[in-house]
C-alpha atoms as a PDB file:
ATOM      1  CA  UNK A   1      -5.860   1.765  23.529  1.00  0.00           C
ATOM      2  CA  UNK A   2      -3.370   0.944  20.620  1.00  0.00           C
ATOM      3  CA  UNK A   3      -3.829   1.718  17.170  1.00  0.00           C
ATOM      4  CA  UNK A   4      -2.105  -0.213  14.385  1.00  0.00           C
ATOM      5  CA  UNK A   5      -0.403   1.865  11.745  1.00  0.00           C
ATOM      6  CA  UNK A   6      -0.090   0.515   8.077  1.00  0.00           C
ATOM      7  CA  UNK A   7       2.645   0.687   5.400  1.00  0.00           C
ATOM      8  CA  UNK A   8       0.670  -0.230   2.000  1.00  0.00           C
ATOM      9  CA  UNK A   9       1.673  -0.451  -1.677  1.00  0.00           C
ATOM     10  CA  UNK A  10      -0.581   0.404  -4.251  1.00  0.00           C
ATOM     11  CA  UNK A  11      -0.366  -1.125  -8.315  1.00  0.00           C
ATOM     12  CA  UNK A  12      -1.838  -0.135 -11.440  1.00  0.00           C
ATOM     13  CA  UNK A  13      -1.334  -4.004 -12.371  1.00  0.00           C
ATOM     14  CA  UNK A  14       1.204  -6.329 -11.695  1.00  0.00           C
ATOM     15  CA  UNK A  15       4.381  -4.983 -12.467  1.00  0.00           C
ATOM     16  CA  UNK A  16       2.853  -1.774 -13.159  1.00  0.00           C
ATOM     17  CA  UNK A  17       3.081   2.092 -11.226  1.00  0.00           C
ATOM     18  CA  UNK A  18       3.595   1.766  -7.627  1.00  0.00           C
ATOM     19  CA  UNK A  19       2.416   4.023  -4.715  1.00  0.00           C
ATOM     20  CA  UNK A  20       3.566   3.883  -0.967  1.00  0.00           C
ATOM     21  CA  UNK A  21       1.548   5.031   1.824  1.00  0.00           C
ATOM     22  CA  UNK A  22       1.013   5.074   5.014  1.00  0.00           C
ATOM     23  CA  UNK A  23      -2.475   4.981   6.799  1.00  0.00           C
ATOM     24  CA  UNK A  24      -3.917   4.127  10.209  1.00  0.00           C
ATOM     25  CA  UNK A  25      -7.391   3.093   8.664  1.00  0.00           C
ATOM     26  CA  UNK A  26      -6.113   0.562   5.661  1.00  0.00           C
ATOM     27  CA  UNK A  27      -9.459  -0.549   4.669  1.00  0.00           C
ATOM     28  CA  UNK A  28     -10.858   3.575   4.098  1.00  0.00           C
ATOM     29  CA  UNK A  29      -7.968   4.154   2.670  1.00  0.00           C
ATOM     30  CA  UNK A  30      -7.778   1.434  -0.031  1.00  0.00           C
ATOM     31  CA  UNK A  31     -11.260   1.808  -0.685  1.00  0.00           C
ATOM     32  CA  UNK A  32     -10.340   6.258  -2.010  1.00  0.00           C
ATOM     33  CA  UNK A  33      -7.702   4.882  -3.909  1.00  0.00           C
ATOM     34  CA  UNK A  34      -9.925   2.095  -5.146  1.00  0.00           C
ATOM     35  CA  UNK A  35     -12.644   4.536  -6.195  1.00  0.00           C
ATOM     36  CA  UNK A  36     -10.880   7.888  -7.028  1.00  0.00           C
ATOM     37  CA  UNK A  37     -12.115   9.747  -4.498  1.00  0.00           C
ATOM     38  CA  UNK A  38      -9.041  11.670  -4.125  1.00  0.00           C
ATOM     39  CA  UNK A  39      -7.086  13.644  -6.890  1.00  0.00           C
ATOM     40  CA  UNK A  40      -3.517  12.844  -6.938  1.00  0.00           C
ATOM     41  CA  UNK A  41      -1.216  10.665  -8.218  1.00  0.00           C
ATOM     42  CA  UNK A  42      -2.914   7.223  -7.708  1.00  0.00           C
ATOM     43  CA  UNK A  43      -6.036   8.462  -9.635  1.00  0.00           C
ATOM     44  CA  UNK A  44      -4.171   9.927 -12.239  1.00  0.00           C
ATOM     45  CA  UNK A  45      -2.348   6.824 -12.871  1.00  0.00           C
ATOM     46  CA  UNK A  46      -5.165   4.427 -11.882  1.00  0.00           C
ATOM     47  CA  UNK A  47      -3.163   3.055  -9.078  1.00  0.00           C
ATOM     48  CA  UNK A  48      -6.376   0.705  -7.410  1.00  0.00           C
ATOM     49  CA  UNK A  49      -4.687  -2.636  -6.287  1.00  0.00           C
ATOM     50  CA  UNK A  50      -3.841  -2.899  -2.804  1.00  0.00           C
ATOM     51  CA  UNK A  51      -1.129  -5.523  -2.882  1.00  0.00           C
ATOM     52  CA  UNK A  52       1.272  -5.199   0.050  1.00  0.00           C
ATOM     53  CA  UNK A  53       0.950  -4.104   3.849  1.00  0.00           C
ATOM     54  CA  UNK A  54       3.009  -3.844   6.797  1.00  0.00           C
ATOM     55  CA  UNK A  55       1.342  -3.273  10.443  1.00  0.00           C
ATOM     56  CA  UNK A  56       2.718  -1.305  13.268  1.00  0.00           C
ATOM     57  CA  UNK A  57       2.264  -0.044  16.798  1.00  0.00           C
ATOM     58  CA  UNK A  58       4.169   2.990  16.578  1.00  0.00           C
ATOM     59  CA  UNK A  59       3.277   5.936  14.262  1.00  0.00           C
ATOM     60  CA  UNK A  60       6.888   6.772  14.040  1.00  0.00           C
ATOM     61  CA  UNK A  61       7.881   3.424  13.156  1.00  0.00           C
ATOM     62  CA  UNK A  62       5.742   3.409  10.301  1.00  0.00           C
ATOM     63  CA  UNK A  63       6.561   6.440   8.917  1.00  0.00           C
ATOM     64  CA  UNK A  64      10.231   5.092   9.145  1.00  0.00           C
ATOM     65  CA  UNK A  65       9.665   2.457   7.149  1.00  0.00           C
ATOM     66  CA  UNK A  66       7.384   4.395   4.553  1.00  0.00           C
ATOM     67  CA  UNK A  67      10.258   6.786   3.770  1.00  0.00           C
ATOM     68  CA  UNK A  68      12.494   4.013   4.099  1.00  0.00           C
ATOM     69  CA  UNK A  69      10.410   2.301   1.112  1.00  0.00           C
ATOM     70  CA  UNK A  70       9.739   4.969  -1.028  1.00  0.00           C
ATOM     71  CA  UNK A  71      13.846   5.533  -1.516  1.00  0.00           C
ATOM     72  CA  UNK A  72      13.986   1.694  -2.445  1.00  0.00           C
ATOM     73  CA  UNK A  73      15.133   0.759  -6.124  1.00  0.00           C
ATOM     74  CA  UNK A  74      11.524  -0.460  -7.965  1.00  0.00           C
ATOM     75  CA  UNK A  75      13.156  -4.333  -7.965  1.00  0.00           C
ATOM     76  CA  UNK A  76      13.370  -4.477  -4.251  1.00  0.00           C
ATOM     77  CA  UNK A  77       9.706  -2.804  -3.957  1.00  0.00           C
ATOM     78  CA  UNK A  78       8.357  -5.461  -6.694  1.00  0.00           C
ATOM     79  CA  UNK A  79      10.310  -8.328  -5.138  1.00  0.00           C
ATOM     80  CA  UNK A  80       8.935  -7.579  -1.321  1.00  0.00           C
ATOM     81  CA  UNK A  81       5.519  -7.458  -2.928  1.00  0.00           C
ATOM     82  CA  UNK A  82       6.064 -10.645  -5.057  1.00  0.00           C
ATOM     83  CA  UNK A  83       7.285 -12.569  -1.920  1.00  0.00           C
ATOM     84  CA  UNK A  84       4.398 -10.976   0.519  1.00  0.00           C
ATOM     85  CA  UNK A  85       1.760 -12.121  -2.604  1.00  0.00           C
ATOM     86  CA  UNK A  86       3.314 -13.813  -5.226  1.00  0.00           C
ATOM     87  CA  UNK A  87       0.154 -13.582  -7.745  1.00  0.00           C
ATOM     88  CA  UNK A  88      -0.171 -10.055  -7.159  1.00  0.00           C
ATOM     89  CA  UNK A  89      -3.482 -10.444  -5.558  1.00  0.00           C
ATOM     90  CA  UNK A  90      -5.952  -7.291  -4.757  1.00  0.00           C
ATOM     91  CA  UNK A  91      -6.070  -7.840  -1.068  1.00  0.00           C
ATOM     92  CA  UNK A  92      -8.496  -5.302  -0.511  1.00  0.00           C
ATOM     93  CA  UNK A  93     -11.402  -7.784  -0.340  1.00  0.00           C
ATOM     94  CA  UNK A  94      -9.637  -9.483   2.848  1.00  0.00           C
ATOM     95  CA  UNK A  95      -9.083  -6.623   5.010  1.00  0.00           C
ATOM     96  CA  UNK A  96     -13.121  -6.567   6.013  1.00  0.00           C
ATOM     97  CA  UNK A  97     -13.009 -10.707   6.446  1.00  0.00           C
END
């Protein structure tokens, strides 16, 4: 059996705080950030917009790229998102579709 891994971005807003995660159950997970369910940064800053994945096979690929991401300069983050969904959709209602 093969799982898929997921590299996600988080916004405030468009253009707004950014968070970078990495998840193996992308729908769950959007839906804590979503709601606040966990304390942390994304609640604190109201981080609730999923707006950017990346899917994998390999856990170790993913967290790769995660680390790999969260070292990027804030243009290149907001530029991959803008070119992934250039109107800065929430795409958290089509993960369940």
């Amino acid at each position: 059996m093969t799982h898929s891994y997921f590299v996600y971005i988080m916004a405030s807003e468009r253009n707004g705080t950014l968070y970078i995660g990495m998840t193996n159950e992308l729908a769950a997970r959007a839906f804590q950030h979503r709601e606040g369910l966990i304390d942390g940064f994304t609640k604190r800053y109201g981080v609730k917009m999923l707006v950017y994945y990346e899917t994998y096979n390999d856990v170790e690929f993913a967290i790769q790229r995660e680390t790999r991401l969260k070292k990027w300069k804030r243009r290149w983050k907001i530029e991959l998102i803008e070119k992934f969904n250039p109107d800065w959709r929430d795409l958290y209602g089509d993960l369940n579709n």
